[in-house]
PDB file of N, CA and C in Angstrom:
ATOM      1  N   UNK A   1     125.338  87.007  23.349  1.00  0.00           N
ATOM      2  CA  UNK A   1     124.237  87.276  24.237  1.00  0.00           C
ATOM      3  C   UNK A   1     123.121  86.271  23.995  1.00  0.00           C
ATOM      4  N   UNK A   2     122.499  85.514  24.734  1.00  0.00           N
ATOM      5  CA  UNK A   2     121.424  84.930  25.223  1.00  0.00           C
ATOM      6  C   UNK A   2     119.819  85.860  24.524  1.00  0.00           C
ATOM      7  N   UNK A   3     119.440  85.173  23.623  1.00  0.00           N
ATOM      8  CA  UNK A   3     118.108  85.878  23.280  1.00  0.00           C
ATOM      9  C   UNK A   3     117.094  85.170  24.359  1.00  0.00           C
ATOM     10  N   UNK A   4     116.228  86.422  25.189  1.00  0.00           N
ATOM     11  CA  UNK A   4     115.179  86.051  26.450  1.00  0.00           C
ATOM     12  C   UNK A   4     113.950  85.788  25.342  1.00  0.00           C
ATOM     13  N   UNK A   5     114.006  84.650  25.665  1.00  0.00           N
ATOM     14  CA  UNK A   5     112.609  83.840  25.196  1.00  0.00           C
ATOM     15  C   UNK A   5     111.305  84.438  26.013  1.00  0.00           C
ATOM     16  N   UNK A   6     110.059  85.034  24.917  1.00  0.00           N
ATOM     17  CA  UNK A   6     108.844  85.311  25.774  1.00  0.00           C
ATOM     18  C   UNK A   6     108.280  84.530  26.021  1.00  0.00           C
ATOM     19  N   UNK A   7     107.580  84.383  26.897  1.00  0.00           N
ATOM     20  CA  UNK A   7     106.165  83.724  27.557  1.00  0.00           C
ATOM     21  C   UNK A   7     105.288  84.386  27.713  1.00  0.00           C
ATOM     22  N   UNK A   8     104.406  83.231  26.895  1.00  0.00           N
ATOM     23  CA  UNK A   8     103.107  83.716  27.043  1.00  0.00           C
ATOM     24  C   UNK A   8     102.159  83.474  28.469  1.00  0.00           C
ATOM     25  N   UNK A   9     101.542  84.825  29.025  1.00  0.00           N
ATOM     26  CA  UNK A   9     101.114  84.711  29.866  1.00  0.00           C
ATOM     27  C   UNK A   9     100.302  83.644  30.186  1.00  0.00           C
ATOM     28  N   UNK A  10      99.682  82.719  32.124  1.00  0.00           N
ATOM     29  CA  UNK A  10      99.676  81.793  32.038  1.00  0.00           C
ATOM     30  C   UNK A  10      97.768  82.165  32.106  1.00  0.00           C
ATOM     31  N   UNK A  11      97.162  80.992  31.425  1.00  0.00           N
ATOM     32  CA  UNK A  11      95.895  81.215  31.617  1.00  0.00           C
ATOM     33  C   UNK A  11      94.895  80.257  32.247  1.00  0.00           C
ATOM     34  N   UNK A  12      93.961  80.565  32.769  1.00  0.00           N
ATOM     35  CA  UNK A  12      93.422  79.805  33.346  1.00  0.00           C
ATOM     36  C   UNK A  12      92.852  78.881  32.737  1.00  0.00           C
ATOM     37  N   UNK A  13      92.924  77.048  32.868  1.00  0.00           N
ATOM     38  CA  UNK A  13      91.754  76.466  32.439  1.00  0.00           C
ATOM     39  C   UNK A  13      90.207  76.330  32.767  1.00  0.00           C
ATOM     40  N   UNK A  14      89.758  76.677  31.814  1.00  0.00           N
ATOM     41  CA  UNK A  14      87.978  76.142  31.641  1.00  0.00           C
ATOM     42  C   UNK A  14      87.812  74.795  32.659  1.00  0.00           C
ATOM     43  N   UNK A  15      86.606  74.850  32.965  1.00  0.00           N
ATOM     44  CA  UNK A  15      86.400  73.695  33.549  1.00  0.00           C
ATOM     45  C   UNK A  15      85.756  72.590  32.494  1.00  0.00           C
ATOM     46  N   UNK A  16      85.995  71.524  32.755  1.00  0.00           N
ATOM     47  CA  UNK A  16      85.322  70.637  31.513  1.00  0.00           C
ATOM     48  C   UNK A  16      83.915  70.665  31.130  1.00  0.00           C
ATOM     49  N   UNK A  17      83.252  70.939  32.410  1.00  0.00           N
ATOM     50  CA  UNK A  17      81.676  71.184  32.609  1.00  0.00           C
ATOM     51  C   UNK A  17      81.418  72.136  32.542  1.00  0.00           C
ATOM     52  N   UNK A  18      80.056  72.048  32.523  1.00  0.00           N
ATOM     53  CA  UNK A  18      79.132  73.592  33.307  1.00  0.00           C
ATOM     54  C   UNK A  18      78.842  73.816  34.320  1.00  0.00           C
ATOM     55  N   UNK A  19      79.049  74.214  35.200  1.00  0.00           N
ATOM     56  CA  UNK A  19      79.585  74.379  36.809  1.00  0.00           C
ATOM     57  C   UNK A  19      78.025  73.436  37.240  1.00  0.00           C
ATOM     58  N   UNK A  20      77.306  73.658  36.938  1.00  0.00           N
ATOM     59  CA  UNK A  20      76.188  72.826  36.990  1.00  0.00           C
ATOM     60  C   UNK A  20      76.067  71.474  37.255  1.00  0.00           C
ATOM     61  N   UNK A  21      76.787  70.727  36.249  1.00  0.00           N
ATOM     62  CA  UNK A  21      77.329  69.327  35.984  1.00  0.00           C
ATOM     63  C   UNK A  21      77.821  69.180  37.180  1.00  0.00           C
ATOM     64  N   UNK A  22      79.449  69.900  37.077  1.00  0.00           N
ATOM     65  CA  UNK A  22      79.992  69.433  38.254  1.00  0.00           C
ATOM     66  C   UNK A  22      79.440  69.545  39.730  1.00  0.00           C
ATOM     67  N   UNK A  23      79.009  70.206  40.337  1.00  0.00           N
ATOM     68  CA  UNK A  23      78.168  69.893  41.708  1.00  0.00           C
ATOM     69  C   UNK A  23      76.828  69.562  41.557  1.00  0.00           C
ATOM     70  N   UNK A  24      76.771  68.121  41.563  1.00  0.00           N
ATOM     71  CA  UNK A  24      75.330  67.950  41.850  1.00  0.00           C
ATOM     72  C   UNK A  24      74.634  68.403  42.841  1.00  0.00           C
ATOM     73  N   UNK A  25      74.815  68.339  44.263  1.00  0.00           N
ATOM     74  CA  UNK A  25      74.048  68.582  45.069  1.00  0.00           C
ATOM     75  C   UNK A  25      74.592  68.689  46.708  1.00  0.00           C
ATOM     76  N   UNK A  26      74.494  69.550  47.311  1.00  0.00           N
ATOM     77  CA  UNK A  26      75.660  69.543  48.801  1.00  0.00           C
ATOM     78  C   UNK A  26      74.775  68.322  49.657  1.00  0.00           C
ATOM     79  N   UNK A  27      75.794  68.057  50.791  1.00  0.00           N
ATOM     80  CA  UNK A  27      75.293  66.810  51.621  1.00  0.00           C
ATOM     81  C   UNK A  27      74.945  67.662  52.661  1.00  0.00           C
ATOM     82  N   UNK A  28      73.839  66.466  53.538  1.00  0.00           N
ATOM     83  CA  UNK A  28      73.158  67.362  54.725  1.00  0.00           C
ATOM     84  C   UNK A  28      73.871  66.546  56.004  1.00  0.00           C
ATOM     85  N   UNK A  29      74.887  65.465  56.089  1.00  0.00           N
ATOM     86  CA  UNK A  29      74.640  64.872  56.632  1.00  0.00           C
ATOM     87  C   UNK A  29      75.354  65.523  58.123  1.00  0.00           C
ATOM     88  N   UNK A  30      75.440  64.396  59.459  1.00  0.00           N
ATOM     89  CA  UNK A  30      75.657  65.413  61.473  1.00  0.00           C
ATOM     90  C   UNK A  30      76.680  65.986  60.168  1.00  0.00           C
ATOM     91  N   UNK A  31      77.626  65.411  59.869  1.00  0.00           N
ATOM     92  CA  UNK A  31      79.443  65.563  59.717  1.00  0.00           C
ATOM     93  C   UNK A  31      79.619  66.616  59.185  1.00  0.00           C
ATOM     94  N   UNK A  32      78.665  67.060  57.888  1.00  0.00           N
ATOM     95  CA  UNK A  32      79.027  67.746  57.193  1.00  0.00           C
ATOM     96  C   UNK A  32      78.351  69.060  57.403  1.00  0.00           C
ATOM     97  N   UNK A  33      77.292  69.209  58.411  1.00  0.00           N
ATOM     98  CA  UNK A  33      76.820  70.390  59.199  1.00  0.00           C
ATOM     99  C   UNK A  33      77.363  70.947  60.339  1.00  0.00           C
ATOM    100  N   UNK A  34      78.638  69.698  61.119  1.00  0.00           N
ATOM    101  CA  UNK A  34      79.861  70.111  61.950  1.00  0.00           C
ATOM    102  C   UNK A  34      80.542  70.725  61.246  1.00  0.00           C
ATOM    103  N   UNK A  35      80.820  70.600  60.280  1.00  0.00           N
ATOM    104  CA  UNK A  35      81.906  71.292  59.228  1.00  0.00           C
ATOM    105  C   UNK A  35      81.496  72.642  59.046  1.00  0.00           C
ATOM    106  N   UNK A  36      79.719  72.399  58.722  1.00  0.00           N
ATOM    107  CA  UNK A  36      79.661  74.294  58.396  1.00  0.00           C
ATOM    108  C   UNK A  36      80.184  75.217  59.537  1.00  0.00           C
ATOM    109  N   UNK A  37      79.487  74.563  60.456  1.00  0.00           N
ATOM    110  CA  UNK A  37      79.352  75.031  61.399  1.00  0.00           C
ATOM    111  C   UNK A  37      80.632  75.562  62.222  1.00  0.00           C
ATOM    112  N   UNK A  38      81.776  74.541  62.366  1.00  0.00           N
ATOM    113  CA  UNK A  38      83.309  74.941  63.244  1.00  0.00           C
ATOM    114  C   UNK A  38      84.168  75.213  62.269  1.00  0.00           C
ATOM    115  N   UNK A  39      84.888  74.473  60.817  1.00  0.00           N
ATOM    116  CA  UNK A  39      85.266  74.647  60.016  1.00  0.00           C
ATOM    117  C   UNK A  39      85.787  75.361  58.581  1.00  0.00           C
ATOM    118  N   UNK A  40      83.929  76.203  58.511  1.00  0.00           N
ATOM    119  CA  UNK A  40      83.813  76.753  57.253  1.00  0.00           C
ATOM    120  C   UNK A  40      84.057  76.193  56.795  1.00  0.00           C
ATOM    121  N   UNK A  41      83.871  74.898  56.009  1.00  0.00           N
ATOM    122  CA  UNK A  41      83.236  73.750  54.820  1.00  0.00           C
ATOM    123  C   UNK A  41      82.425  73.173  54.321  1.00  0.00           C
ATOM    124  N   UNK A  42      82.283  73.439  52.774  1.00  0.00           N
ATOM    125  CA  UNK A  42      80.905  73.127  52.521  1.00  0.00           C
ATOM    126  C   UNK A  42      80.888  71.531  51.925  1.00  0.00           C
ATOM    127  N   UNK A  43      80.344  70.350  51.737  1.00  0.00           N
ATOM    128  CA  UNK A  43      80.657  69.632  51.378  1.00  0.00           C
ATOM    129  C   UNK A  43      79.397  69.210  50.390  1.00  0.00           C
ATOM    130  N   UNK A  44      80.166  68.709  49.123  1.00  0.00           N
ATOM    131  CA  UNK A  44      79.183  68.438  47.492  1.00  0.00           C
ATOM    132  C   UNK A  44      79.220  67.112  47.632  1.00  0.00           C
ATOM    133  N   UNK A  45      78.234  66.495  46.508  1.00  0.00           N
ATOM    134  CA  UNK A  45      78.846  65.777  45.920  1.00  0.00           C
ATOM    135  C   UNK A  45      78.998  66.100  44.828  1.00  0.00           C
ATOM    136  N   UNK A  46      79.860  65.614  43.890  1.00  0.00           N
ATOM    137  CA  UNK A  46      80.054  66.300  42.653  1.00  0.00           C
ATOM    138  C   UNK A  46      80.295  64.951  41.178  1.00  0.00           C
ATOM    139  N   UNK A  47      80.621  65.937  40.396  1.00  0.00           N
ATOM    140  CA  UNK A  47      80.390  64.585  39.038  1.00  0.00           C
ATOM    141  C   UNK A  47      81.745  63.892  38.971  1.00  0.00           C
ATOM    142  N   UNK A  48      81.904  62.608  38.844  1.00  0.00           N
ATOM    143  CA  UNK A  48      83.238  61.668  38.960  1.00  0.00           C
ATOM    144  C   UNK A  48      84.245  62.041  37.869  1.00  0.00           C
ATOM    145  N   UNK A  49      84.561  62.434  37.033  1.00  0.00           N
ATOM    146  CA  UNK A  49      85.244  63.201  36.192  1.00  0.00           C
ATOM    147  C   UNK A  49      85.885  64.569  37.082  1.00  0.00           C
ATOM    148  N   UNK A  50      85.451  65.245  38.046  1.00  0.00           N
ATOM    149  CA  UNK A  50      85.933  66.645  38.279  1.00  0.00           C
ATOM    150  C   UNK A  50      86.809  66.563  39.234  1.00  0.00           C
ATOM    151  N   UNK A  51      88.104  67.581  38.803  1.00  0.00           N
ATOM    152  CA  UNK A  51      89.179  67.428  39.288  1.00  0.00           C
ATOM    153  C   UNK A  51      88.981  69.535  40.666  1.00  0.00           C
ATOM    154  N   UNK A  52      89.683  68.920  41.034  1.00  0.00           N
ATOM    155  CA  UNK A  52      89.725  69.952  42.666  1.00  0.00           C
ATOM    156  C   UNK A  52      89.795  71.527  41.770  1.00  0.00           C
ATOM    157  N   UNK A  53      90.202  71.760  40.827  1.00  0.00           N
ATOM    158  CA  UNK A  53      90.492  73.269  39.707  1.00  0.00           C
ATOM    159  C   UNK A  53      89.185  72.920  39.210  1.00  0.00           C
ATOM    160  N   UNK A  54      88.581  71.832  38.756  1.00  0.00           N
ATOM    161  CA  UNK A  54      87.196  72.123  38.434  1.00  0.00           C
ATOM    162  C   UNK A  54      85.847  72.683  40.055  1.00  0.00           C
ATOM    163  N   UNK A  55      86.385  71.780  41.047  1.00  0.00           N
ATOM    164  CA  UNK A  55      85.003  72.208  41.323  1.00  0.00           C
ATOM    165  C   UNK A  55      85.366  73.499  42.277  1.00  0.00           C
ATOM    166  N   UNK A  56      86.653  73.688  42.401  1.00  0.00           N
ATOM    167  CA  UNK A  56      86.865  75.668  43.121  1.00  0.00           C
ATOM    168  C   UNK A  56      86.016  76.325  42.240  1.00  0.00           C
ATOM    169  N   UNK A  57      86.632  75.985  40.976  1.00  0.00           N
ATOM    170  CA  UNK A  57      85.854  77.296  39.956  1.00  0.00           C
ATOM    171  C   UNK A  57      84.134  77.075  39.843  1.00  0.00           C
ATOM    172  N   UNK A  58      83.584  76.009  39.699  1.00  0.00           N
ATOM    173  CA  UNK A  58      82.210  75.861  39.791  1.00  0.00           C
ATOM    174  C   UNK A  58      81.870  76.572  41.242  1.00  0.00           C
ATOM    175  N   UNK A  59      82.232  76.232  42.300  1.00  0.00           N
ATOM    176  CA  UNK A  59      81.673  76.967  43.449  1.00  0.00           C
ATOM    177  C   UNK A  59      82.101  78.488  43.733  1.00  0.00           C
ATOM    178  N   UNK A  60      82.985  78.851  43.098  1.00  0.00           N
ATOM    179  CA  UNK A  60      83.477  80.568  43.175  1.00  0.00           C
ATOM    180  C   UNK A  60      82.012  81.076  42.085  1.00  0.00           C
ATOM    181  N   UNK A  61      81.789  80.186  40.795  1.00  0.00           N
ATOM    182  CA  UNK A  61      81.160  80.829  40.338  1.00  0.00           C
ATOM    183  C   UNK A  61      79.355  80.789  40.634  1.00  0.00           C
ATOM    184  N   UNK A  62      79.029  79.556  40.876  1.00  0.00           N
ATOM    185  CA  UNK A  62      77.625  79.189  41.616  1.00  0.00           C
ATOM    186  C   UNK A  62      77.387  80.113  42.394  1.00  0.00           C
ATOM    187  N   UNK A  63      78.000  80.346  43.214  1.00  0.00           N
ATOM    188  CA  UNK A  63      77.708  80.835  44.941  1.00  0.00           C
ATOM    189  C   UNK A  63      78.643  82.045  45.482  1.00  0.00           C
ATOM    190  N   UNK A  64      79.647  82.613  44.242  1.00  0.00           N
ATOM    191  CA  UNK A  64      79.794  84.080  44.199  1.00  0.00           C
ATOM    192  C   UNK A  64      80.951  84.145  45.915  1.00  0.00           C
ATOM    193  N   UNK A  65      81.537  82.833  46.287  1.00  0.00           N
ATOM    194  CA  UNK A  65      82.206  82.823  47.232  1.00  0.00           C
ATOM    195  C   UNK A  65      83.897  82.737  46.632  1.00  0.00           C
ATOM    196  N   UNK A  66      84.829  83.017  47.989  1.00  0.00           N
ATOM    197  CA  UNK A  66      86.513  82.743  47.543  1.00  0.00           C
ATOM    198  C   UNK A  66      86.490  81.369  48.316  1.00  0.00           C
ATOM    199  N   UNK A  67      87.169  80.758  47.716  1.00  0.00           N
ATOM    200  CA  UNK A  67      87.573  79.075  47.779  1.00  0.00           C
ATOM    201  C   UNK A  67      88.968  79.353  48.230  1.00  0.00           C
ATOM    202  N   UNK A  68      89.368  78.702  49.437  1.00  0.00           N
ATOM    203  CA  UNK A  68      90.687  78.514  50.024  1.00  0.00           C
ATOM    204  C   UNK A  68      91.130  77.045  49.947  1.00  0.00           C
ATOM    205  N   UNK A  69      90.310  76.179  49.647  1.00  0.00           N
ATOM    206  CA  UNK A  69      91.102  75.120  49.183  1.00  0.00           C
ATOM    207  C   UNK A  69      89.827  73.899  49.139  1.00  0.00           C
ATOM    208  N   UNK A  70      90.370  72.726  48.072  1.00  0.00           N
ATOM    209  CA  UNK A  70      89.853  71.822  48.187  1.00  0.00           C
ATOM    210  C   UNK A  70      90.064  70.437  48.313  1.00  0.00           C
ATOM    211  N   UNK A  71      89.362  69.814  49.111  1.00  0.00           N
ATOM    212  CA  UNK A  71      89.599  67.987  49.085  1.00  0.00           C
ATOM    213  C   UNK A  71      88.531  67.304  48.483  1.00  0.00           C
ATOM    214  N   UNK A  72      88.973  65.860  47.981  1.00  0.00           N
ATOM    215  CA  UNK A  72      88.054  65.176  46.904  1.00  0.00           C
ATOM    216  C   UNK A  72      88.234  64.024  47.563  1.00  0.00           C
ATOM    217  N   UNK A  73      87.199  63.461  48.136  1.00  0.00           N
ATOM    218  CA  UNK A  73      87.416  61.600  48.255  1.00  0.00           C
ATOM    219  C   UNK A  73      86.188  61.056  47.284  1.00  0.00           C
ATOM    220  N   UNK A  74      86.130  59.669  47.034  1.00  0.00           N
ATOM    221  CA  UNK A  74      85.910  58.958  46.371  1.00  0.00           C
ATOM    222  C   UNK A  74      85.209  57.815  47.465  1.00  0.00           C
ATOM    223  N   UNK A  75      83.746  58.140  47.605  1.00  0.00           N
ATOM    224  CA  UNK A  75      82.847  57.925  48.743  1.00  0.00           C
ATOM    225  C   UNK A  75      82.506  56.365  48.000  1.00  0.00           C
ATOM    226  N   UNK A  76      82.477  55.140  49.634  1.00  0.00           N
ATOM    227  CA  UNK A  76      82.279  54.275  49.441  1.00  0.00           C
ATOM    228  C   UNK A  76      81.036  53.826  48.339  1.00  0.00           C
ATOM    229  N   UNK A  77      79.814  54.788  48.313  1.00  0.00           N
ATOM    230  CA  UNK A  77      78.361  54.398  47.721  1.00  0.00           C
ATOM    231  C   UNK A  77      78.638  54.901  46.255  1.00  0.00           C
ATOM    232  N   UNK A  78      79.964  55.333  45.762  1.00  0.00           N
ATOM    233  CA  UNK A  78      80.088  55.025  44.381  1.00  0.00           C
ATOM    234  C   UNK A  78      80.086  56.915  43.603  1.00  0.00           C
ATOM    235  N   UNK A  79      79.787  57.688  45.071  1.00  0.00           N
ATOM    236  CA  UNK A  79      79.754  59.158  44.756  1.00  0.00           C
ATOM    237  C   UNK A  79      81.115  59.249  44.745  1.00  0.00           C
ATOM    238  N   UNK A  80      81.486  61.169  44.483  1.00  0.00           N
ATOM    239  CA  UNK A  80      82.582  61.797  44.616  1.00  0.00           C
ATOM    240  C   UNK A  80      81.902  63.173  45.550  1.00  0.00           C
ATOM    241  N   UNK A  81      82.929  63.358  46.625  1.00  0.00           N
ATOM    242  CA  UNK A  81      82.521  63.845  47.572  1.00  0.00           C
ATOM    243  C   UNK A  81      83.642  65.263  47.570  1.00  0.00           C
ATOM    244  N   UNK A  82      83.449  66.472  47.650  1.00  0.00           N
ATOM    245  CA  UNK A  82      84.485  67.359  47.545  1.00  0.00           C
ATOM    246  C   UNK A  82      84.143  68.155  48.914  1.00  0.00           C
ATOM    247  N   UNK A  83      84.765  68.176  49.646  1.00  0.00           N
ATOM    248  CA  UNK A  83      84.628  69.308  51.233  1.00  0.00           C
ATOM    249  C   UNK A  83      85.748  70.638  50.567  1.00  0.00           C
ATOM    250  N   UNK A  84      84.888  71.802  50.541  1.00  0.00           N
ATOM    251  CA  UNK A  84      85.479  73.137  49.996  1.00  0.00           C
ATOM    252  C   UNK A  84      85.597  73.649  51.227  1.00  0.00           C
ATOM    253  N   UNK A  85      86.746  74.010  51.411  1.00  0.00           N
ATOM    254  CA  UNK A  85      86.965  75.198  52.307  1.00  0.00           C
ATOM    255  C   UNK A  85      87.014  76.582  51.734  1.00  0.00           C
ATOM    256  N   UNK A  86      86.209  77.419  52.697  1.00  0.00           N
ATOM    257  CA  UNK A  86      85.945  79.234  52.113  1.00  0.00           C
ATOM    258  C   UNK A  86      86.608  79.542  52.571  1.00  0.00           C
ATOM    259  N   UNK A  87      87.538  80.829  52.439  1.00  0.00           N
ATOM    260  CA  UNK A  87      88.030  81.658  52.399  1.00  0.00           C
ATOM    261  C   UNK A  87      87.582  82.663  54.298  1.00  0.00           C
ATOM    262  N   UNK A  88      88.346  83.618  54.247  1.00  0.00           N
ATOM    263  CA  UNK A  88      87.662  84.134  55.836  1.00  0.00           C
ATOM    264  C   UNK A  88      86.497  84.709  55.783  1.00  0.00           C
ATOM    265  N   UNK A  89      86.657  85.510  54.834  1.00  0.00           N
ATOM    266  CA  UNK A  89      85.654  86.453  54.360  1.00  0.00           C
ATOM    267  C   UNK A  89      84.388  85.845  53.802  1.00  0.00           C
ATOM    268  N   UNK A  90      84.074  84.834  53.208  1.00  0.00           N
ATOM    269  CA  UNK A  90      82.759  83.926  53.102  1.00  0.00           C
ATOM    270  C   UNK A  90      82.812  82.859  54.259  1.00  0.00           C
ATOM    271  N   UNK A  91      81.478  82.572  54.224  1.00  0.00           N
ATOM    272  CA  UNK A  91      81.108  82.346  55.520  1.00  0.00           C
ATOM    273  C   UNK A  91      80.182  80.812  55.110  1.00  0.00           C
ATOM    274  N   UNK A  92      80.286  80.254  55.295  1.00  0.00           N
ATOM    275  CA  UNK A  92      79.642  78.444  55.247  1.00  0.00           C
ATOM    276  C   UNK A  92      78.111  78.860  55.398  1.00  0.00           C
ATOM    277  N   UNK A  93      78.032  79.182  56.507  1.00  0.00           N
ATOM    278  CA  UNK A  93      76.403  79.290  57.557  1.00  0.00           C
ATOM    279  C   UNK A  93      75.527  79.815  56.363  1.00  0.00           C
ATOM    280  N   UNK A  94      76.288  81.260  55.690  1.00  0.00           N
ATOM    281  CA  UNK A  94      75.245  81.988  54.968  1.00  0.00           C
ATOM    282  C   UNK A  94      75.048  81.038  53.847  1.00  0.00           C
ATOM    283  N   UNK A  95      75.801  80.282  53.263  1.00  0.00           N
ATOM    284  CA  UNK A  95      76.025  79.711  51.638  1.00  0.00           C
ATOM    285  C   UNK A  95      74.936  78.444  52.236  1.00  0.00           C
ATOM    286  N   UNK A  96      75.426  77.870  53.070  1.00  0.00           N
ATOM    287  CA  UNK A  96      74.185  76.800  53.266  1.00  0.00           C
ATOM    288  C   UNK A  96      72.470  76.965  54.123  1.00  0.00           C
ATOM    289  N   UNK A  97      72.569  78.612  54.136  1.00  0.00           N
ATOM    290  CA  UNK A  97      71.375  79.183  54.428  1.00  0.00           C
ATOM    291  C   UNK A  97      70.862  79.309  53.256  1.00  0.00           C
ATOM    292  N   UNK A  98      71.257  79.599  52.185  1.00  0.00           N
ATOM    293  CA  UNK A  98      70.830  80.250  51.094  1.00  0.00           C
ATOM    294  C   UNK A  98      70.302  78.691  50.470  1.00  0.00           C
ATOM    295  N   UNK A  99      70.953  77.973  50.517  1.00  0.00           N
ATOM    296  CA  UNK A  99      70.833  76.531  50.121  1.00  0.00           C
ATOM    297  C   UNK A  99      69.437  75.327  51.056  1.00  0.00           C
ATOM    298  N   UNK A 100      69.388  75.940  52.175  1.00  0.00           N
ATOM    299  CA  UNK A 100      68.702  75.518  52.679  1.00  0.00           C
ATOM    300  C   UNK A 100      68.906  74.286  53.246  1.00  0.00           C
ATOM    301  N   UNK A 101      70.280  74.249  53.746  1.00  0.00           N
ATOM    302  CA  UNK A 101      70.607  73.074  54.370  1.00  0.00           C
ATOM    303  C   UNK A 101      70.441  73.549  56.578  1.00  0.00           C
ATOM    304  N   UNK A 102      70.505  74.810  56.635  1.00  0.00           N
ATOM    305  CA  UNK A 102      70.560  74.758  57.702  1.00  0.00           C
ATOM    306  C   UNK A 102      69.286  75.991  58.349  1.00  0.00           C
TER     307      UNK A 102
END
């Protein structure tokens, strides 16, 4: 007989930062207020080190929202740019009301 090897349950990684670090600051720009607006996406810029598992978890925990997914480009002016998509149930409009982008 085959002895079943346990596993240890899987755990989540820490983010390298303090959710802080990683999002510096959301963009205001037409594009990224089309986004709140039709899309539900919020768009950061964020710290060049942070990987897409870092900045879900910084923005689930900042802003108390569910994250349905994220993209990262690597913006010509030398930023890192992450567009988060929320979840159905959070809502862009309110998160960048609260923020004061709109």
């Amino acid at each position: 007989m085959a002895e079943e090897e346990q596993q240890s349950p899987v755990q989540k990684e820490k983010p390298k930062f303090d959710p802080y670090q990683i999002v510096k600051f959301p963009l205001s720009t037409e594009k990224a207020i089309r986004q709140i607006e039709f899309d539900n996406k919020l768009t950061f810029v964020v710290h060049a080190r942070a990987t897409k598992r870092d900045v879900k978890q910084a923005v689930e925990e900042l802003f108390k929202v569910k994250v349905a997914s994220v993209n990262i480009q690597n913006a010509i002016q030398g930023q890192k740019r992450a567009y988060v998509k929320l979840s159905g149930d959070s809502l862009a409009s309110d998160v960048s009301a609260d923020l004061g982008l709109i």
